[in-house]
Protein backbone atom coordinates (compact mmCIF):
# COMPACT_ATOMS: atom_id res chain seq x y z
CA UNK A 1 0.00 0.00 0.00
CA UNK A 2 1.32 3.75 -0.77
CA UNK A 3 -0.35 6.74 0.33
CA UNK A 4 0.45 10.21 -1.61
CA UNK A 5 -0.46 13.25 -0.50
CA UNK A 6 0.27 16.83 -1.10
CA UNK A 7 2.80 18.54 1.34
CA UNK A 8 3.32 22.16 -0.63
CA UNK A 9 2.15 23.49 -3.72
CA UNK A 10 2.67 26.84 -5.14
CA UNK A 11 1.72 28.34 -8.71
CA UNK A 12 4.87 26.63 -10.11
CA UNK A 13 5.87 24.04 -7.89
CA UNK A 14 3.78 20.62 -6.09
CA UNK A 15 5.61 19.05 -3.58
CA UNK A 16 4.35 15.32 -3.23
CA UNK A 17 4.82 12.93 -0.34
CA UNK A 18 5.37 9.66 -0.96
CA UNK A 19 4.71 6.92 1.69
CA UNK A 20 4.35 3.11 1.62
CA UNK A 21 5.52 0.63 -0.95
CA UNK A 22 6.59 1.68 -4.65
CA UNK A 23 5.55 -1.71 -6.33
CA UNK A 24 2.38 -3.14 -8.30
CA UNK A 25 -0.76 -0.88 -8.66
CA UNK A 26 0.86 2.01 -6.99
CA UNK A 27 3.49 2.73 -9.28
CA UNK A 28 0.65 3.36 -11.86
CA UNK A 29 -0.97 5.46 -9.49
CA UNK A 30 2.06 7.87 -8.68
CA UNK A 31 2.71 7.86 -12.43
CA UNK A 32 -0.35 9.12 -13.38
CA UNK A 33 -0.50 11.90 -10.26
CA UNK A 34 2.67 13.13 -11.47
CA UNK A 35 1.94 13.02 -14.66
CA UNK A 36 -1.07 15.06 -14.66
CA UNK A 37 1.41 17.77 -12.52
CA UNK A 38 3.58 17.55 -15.24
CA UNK A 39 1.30 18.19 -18.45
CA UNK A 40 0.14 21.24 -16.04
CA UNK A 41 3.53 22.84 -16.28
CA UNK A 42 4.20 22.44 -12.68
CA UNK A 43 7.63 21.59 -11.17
CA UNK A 44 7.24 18.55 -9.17
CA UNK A 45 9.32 17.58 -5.98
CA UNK A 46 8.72 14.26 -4.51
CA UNK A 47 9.39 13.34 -0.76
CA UNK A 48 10.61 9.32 -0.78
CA UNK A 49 11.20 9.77 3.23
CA UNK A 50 8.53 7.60 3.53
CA UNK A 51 9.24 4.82 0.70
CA UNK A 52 9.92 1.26 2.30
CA UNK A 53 10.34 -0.50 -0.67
CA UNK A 54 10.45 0.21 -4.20
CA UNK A 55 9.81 -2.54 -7.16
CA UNK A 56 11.82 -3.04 -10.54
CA UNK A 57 9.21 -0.75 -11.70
CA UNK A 58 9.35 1.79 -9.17
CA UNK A 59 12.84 2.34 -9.73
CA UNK A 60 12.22 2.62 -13.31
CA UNK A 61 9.56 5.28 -13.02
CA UNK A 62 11.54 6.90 -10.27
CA UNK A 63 14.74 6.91 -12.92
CA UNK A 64 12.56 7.92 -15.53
CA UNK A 65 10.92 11.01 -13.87
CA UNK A 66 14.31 11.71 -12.34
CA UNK A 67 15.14 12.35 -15.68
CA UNK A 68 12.14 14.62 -16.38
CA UNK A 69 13.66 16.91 -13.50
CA UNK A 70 11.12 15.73 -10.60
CA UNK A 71 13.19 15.91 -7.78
CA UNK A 72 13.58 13.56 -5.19
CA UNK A 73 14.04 14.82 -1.55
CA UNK A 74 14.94 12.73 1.47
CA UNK A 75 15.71 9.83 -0.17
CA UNK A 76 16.44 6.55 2.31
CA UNK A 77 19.90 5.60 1.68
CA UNK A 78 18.62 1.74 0.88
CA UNK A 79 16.43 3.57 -2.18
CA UNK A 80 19.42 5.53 -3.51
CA UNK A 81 21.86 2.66 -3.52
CA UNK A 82 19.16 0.99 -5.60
CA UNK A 83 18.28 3.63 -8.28
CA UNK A 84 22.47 4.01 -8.38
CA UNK A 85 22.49 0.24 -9.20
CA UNK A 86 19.44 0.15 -11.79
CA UNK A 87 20.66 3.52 -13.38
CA UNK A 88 24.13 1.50 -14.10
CA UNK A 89 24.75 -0.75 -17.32
């Protein structure tokens, strides 16, 4: 289960909280929440303080909207190690 939830928003700028587990269903789910953020223009900053696990697919939508410029704030040090690992060939 992953709850998201909206910790700051701004004309520009959402900040997003992200809390649970990153994996089946969910990653959908923050996909299309950023997503619709994004198409709006909106700078997007996403909180992973929260993240206790994180799927092959979570990493790969966290990589991918990494490289979008969402930013990721307060990243565990368990979920950095693995988006360093999946980000390498």
């Amino acid at each position: 289960m992953m709850r998201i939830s909206v910790s700051g928003k701004s004309a520009e700028a959402v900040i997003l909280r992200v809390e649970g587990q990153l994996a089946g269903p969910w990653v959908e789910e923050l996909r299309k929440s950023c997503e619709a953020l994004l198409a709006e223009g909106s700078c997007v900053s996403l909180v992973a303080t929260g993240i206790s696990f994180a799927s092959s697919s979570g990493l790969l939508l966290l990589r991918d909207l990494m490289n979008r410029g969402v930013e990721l704030r307060n990243c565990p040090l368990f979920l950095a190690a693995q988006l360093k690992e999946f980000s390498e060939p």
